[in-house]
N, C-alpha and C. Protein backbone atom coordinates (compact mmCIF):
# COMPACT_ATOMS: atom_id res chain seq x y z
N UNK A 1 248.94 107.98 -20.14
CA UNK A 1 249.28 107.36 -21.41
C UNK A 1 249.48 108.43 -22.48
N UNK A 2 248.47 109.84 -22.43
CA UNK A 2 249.14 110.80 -23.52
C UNK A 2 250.34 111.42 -23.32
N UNK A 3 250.38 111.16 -21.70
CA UNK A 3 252.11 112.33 -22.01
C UNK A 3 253.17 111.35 -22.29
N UNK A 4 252.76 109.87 -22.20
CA UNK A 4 253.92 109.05 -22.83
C UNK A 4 253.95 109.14 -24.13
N UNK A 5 253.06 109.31 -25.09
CA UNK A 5 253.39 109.63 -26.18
C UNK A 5 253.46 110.75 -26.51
N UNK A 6 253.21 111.89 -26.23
CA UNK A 6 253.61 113.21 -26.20
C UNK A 6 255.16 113.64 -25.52
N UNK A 7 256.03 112.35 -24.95
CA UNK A 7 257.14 112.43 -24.96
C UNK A 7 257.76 111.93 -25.73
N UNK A 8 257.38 110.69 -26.02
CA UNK A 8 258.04 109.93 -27.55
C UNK A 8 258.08 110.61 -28.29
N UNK A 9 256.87 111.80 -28.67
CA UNK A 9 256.41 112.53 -30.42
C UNK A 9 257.52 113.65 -30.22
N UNK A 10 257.23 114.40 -28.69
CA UNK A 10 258.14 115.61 -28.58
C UNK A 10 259.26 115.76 -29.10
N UNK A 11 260.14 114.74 -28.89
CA UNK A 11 261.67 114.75 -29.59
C UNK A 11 261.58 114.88 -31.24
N UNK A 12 260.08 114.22 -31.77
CA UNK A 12 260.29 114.45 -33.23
C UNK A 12 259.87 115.94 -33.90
N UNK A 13 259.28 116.29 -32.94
CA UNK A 13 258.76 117.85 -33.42
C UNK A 13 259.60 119.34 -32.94
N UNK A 14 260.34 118.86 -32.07
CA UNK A 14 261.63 119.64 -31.83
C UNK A 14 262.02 120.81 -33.08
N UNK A 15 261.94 122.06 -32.77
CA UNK A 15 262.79 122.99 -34.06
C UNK A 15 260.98 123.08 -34.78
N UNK A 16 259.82 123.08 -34.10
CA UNK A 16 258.77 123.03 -34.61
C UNK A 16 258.08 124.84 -34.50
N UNK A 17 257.92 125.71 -35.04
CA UNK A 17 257.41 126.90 -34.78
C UNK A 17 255.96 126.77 -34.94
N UNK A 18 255.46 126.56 -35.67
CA UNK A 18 254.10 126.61 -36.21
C UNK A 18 253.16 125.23 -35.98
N UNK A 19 251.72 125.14 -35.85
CA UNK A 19 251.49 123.94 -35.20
C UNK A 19 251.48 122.74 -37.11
N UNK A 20 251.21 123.45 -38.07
CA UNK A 20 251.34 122.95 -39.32
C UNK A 20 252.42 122.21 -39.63
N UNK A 21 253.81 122.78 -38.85
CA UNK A 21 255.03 122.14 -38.81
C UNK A 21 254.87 120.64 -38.02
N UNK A 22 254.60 120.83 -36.82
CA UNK A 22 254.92 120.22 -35.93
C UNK A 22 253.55 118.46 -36.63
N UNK A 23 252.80 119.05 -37.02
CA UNK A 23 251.32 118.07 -37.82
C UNK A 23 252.12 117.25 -39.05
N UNK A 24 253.09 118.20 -39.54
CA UNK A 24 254.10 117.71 -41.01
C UNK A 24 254.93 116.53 -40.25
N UNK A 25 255.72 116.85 -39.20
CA UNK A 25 256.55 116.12 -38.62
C UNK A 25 255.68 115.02 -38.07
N UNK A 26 254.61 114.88 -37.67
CA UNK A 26 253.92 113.70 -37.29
C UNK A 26 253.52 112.77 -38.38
N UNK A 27 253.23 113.55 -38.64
CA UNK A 27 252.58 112.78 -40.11
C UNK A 27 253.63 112.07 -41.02
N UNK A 28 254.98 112.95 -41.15
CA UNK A 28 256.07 112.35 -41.64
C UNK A 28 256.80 110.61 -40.97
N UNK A 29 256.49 111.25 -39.46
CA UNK A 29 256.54 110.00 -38.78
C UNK A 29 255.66 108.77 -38.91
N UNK A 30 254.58 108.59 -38.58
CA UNK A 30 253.49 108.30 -39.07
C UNK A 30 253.68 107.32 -40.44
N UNK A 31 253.92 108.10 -41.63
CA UNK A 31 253.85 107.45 -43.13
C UNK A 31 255.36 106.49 -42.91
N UNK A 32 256.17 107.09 -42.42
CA UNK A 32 257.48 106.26 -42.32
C UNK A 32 257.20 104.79 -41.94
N UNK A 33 256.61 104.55 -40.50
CA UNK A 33 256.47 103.93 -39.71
C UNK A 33 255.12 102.47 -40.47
N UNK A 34 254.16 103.38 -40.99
CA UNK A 34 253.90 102.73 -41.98
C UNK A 34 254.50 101.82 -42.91
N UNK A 35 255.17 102.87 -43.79
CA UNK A 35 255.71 102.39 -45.06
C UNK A 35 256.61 100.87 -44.08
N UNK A 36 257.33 100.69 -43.24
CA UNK A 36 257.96 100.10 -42.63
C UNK A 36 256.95 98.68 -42.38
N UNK A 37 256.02 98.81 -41.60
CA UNK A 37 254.87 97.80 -41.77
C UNK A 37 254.69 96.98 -42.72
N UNK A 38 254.05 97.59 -43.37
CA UNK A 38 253.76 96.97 -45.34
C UNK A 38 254.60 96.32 -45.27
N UNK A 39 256.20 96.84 -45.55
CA UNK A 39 256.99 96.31 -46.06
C UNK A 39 257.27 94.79 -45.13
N UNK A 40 257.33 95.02 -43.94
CA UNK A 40 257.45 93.92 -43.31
C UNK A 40 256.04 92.67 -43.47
N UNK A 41 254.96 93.29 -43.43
CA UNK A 41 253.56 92.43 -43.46
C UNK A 41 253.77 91.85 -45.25
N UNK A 42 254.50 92.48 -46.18
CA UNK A 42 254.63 91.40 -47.56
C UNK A 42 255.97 90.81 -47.62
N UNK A 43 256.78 91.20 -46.91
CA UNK A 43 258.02 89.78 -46.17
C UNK A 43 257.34 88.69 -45.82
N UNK A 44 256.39 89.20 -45.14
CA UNK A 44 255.73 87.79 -44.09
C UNK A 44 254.74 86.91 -45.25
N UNK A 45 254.60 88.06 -45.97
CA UNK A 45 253.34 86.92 -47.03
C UNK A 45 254.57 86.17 -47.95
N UNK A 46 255.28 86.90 -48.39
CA UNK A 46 256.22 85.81 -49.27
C UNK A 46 256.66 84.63 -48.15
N UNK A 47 257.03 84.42 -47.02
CA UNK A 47 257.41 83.44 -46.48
C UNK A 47 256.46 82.46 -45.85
N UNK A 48 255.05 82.98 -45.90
CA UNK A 48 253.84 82.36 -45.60
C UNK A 48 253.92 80.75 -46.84
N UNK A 49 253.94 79.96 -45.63
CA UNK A 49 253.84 78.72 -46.83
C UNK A 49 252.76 77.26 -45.89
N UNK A 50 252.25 76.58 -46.89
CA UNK A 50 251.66 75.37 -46.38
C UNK A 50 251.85 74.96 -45.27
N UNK A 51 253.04 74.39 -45.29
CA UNK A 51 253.99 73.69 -44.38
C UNK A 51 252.70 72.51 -43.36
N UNK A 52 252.99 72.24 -42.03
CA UNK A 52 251.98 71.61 -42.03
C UNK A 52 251.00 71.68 -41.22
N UNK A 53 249.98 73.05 -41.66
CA UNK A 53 248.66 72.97 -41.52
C UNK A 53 247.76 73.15 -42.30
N UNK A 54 246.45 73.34 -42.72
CA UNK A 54 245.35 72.72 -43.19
C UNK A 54 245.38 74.13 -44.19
N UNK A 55 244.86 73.42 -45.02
CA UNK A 55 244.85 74.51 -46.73
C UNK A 55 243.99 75.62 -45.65
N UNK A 56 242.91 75.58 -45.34
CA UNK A 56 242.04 76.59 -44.24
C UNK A 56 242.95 77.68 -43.71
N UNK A 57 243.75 76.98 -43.06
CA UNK A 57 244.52 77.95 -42.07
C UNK A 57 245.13 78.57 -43.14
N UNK A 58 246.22 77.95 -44.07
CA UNK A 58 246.75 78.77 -44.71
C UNK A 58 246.43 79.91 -45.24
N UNK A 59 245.09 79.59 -46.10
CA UNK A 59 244.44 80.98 -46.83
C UNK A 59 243.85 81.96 -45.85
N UNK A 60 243.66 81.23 -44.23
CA UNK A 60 243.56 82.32 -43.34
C UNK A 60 244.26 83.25 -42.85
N UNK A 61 245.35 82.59 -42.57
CA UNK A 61 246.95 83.48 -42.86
C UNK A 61 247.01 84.75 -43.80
N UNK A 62 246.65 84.26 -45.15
CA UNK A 62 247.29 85.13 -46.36
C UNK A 62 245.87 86.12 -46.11
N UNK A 63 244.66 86.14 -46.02
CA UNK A 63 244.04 87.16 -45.84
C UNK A 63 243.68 87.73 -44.78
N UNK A 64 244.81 87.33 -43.50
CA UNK A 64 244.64 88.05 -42.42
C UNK A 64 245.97 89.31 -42.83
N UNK A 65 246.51 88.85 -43.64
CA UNK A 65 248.28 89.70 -44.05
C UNK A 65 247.86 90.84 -45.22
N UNK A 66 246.53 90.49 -45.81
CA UNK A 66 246.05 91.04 -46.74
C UNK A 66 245.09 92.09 -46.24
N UNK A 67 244.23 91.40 -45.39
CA UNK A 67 243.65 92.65 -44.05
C UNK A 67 244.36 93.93 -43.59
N UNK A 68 245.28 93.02 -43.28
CA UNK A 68 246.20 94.11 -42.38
C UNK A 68 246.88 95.07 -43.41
N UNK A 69 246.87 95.08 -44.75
CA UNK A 69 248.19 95.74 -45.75
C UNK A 69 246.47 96.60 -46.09
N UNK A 70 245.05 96.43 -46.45
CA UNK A 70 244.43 97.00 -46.68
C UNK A 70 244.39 98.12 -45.99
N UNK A 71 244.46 97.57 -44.17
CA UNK A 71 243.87 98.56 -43.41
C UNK A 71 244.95 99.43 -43.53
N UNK A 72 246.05 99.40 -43.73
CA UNK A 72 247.40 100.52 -43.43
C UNK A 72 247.22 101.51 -44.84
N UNK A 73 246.98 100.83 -45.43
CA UNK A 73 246.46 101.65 -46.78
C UNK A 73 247.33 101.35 -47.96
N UNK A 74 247.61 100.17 -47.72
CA UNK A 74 248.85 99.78 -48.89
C UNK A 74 247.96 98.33 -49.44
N UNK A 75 246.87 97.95 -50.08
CA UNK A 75 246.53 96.95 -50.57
C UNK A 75 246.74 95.92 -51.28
N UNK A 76 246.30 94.89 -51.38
CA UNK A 76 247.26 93.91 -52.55
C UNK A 76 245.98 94.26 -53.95
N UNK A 77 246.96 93.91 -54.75
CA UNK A 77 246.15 93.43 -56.46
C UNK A 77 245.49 92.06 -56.10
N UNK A 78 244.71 92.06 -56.87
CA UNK A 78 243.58 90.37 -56.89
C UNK A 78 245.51 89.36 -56.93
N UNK A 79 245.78 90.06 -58.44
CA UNK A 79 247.31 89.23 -58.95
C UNK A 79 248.19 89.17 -57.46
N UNK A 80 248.33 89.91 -56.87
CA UNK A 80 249.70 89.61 -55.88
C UNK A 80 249.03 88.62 -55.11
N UNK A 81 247.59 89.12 -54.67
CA UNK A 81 247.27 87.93 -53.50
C UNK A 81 247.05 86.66 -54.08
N UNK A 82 246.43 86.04 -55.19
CA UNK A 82 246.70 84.83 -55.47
C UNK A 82 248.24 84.55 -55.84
N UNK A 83 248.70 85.51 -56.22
CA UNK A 83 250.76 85.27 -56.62
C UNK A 83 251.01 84.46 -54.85
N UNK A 84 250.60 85.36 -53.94
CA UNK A 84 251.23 85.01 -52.45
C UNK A 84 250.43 83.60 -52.38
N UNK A 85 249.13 83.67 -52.46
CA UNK A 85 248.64 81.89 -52.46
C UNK A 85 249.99 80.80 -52.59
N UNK A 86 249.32 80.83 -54.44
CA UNK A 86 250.45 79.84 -55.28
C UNK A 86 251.88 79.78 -55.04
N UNK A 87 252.15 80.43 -54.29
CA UNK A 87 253.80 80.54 -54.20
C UNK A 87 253.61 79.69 -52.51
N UNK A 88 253.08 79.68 -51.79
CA UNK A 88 253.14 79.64 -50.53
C UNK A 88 252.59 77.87 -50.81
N UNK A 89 252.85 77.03 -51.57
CA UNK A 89 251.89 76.01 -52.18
C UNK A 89 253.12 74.75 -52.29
N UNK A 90 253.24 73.71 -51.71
CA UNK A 90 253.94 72.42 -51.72
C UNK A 90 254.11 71.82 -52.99
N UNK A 91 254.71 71.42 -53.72
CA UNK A 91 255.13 70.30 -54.97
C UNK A 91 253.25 69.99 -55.34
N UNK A 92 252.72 69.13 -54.45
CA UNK A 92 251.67 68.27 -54.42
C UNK A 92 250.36 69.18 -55.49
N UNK A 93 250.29 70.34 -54.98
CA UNK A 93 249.66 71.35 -55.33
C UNK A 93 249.99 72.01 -56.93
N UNK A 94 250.87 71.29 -57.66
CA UNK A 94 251.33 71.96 -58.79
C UNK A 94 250.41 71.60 -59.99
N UNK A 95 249.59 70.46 -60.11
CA UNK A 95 248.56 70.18 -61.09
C UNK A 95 247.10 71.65 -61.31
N UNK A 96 246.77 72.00 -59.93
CA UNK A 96 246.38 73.16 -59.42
C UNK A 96 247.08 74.39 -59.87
N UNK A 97 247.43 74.58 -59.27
CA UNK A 97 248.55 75.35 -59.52
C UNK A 97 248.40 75.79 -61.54
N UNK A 98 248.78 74.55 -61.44
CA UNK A 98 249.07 74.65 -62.97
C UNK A 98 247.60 75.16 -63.74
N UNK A 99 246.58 74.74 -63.56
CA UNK A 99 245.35 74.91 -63.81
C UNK A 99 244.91 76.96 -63.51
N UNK A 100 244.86 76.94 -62.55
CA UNK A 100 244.89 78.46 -62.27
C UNK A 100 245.43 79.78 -62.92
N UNK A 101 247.04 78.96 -63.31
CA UNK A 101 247.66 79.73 -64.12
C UNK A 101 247.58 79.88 -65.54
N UNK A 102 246.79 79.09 -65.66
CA UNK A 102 246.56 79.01 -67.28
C UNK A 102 245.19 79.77 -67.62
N UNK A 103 244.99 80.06 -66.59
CA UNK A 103 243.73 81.02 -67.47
C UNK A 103 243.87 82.77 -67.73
N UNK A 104 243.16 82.55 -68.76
CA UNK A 104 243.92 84.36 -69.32
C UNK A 104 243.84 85.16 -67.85
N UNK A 105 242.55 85.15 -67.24
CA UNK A 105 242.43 85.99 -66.20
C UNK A 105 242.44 85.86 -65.07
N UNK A 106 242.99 86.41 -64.12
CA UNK A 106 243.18 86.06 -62.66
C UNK A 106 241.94 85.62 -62.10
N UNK A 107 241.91 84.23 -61.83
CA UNK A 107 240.64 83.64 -60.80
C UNK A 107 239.94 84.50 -59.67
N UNK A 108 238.72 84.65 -59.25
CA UNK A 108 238.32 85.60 -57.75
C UNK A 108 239.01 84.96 -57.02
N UNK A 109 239.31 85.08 -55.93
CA UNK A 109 240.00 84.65 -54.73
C UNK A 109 239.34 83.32 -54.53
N UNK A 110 237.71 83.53 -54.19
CA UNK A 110 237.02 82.51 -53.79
C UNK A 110 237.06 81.49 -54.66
N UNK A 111 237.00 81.45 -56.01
CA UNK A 111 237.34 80.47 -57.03
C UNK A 111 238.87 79.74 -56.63
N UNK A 112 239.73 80.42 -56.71
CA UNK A 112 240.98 79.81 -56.03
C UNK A 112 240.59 78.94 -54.88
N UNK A 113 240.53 79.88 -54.11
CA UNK A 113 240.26 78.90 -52.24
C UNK A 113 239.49 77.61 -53.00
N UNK A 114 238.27 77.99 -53.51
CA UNK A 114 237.77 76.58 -53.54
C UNK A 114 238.17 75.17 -54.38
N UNK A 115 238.45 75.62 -55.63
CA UNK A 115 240.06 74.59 -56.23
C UNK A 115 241.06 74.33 -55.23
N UNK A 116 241.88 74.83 -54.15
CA UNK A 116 242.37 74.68 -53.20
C UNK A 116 241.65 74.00 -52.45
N UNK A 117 241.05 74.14 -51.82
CA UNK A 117 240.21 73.10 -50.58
C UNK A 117 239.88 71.73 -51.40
N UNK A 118 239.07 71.42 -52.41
CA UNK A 118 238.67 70.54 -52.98
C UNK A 118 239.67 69.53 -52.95
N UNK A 119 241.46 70.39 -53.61
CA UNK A 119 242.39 69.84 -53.82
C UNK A 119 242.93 69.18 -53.02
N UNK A 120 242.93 69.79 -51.78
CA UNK A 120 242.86 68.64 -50.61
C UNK A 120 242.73 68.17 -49.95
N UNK A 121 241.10 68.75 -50.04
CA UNK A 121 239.82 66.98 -49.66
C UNK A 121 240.11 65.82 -50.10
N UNK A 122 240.52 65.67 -51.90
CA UNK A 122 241.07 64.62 -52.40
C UNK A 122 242.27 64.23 -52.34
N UNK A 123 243.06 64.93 -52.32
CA UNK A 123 244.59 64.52 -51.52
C UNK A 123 244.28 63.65 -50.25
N UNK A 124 243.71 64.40 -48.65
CA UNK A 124 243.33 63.84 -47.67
C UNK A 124 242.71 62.07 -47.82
N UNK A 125 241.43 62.08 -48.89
CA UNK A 125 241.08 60.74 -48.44
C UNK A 125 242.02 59.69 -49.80
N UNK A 126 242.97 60.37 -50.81
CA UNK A 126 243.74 58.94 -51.11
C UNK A 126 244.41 59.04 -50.30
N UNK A 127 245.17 59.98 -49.55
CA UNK A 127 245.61 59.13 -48.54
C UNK A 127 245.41 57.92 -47.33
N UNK A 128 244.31 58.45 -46.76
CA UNK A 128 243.24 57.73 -46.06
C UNK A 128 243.13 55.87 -46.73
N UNK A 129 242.43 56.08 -48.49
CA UNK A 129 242.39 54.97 -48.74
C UNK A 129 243.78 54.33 -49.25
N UNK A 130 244.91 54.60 -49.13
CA UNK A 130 246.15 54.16 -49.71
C UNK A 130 246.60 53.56 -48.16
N UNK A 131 246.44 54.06 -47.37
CA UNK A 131 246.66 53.73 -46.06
C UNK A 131 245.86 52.01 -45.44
N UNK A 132 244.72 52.56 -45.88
CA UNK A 132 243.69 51.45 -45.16
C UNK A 132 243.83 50.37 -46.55
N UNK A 133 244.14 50.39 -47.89
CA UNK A 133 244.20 49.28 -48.70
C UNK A 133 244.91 48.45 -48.22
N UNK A 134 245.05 46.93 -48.26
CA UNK A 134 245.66 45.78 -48.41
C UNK A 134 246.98 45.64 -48.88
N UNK A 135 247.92 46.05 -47.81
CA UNK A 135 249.63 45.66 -48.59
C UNK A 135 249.77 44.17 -49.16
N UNK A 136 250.45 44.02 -50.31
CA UNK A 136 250.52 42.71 -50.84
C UNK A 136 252.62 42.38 -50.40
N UNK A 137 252.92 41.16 -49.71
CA UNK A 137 254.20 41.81 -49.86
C UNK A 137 254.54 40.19 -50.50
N UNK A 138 255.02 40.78 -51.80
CA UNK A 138 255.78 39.81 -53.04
C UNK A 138 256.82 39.54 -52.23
N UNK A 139 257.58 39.92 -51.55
CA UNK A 139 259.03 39.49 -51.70
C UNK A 139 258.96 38.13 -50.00
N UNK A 140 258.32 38.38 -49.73
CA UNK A 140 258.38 37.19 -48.46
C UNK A 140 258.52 35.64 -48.46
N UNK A 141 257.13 35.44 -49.74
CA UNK A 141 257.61 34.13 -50.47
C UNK A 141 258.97 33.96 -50.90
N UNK A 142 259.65 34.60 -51.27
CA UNK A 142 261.11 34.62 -51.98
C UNK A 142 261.61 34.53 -51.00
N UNK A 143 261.90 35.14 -49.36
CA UNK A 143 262.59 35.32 -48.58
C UNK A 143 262.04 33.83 -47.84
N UNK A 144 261.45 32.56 -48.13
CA UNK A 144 261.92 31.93 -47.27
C UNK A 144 261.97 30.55 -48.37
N UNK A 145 262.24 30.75 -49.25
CA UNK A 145 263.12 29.94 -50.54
C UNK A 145 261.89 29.55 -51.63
N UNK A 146 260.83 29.80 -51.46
CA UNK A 146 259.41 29.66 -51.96
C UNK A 146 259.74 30.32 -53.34
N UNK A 147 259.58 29.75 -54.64
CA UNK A 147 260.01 30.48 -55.87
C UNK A 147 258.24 30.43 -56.44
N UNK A 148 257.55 29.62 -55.62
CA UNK A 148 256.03 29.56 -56.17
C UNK A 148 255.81 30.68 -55.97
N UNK A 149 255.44 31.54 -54.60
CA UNK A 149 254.91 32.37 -54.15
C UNK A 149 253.99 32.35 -53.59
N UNK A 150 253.79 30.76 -52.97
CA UNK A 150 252.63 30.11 -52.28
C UNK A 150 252.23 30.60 -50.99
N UNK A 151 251.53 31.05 -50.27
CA UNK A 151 251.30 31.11 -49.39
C UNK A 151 251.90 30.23 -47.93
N UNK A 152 252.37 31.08 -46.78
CA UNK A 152 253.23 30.61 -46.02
C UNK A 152 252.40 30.49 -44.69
N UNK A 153 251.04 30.33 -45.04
CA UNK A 153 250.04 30.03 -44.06
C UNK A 153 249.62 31.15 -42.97
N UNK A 154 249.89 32.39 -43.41
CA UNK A 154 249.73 33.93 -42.91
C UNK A 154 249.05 34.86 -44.34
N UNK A 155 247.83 35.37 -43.75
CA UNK A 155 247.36 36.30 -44.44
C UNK A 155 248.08 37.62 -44.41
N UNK A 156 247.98 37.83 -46.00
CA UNK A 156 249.20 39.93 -45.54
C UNK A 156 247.62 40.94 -45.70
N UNK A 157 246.80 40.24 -45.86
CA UNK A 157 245.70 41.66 -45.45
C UNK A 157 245.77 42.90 -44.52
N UNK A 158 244.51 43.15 -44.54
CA UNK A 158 244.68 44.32 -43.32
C UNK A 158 244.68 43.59 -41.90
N UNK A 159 245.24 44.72 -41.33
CA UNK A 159 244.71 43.74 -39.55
C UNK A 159 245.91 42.58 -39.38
N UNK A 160 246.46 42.17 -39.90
CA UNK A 160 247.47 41.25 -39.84
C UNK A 160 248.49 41.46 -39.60
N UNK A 161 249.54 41.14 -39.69
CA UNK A 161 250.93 40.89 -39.18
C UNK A 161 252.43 40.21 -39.48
């Protein structure tokens, strides 16, 4: 496995006299190859979005992308990584959203996440209870010439039909 990369490197150190040269040329390689990373690992955070899995995963995403830009040695600001949050964030999320941004100073991360999660815990169960409430449907009486709106001897509760 070293002389495979000691053949890959060889071609870059070529025209190398001195071993300082040949350490410049690695290293040159090296930072390139880098810089290339980053750049690709904050492509990936701008396109990092909700979409549809769980607020969890998401923010697991953005600080696994944030991990990875630390360890290369290119870090985010507190500001970019909540910027990559909020941007990565559905319509639904804009009351939030909106809240966050209004404060003079950038939220800790963890303050964010947890306005985020909360946000939709309560999203999750109106849905839940908008689901399981009682459809009323007005227009049925009308549809079978009924202008009372009397009952047509069928309950529209839940469970029904």
């Amino acid at each position: 496995m070293l002389l495979d990369a000691l053949e890959v490197y060889s071609s870059r150190v070529i025209g190398s006299v001195h071993s300082n040269q040949v350490w410049d040329k690695v290293h040159e390689y090296f930072h390139t190859q880098t810089k290339a990373r980053a750049r690709q690992l904050r492509t990936d955070l701008r396109s990092t979005t909700l979409d549809d899995q769980s607020m969890r995963d998401f923010l697991t995403q953005i600080k696994n992308i944030a991990d990875e830009l630390a360890g290369i040695g290119s870090p985010m600001t507190l500001e970019e990584y909540v910027d990559a949050v909020l941007e990565g964030l559905p319509q639904e999320y804009a009351p939030v959203v909106s809240v966050i941004e209004s404060k003079f100073a950038t939220p800790p991360i963890a303050k964010v996440e947890a306005l985020l999660l909360a946000h939709e815990l309560r999203a999750n169960q109106f849905r839940k209870q908008s689901f399981f409430s009682p459809s009323i449907n007005y227009t049925q009486g009308y549809s079978r010439g009924s202008v009372s709106g009397g009952h047509s001897g069928r309950c529209h509760g839940r469970g029904s039909g």
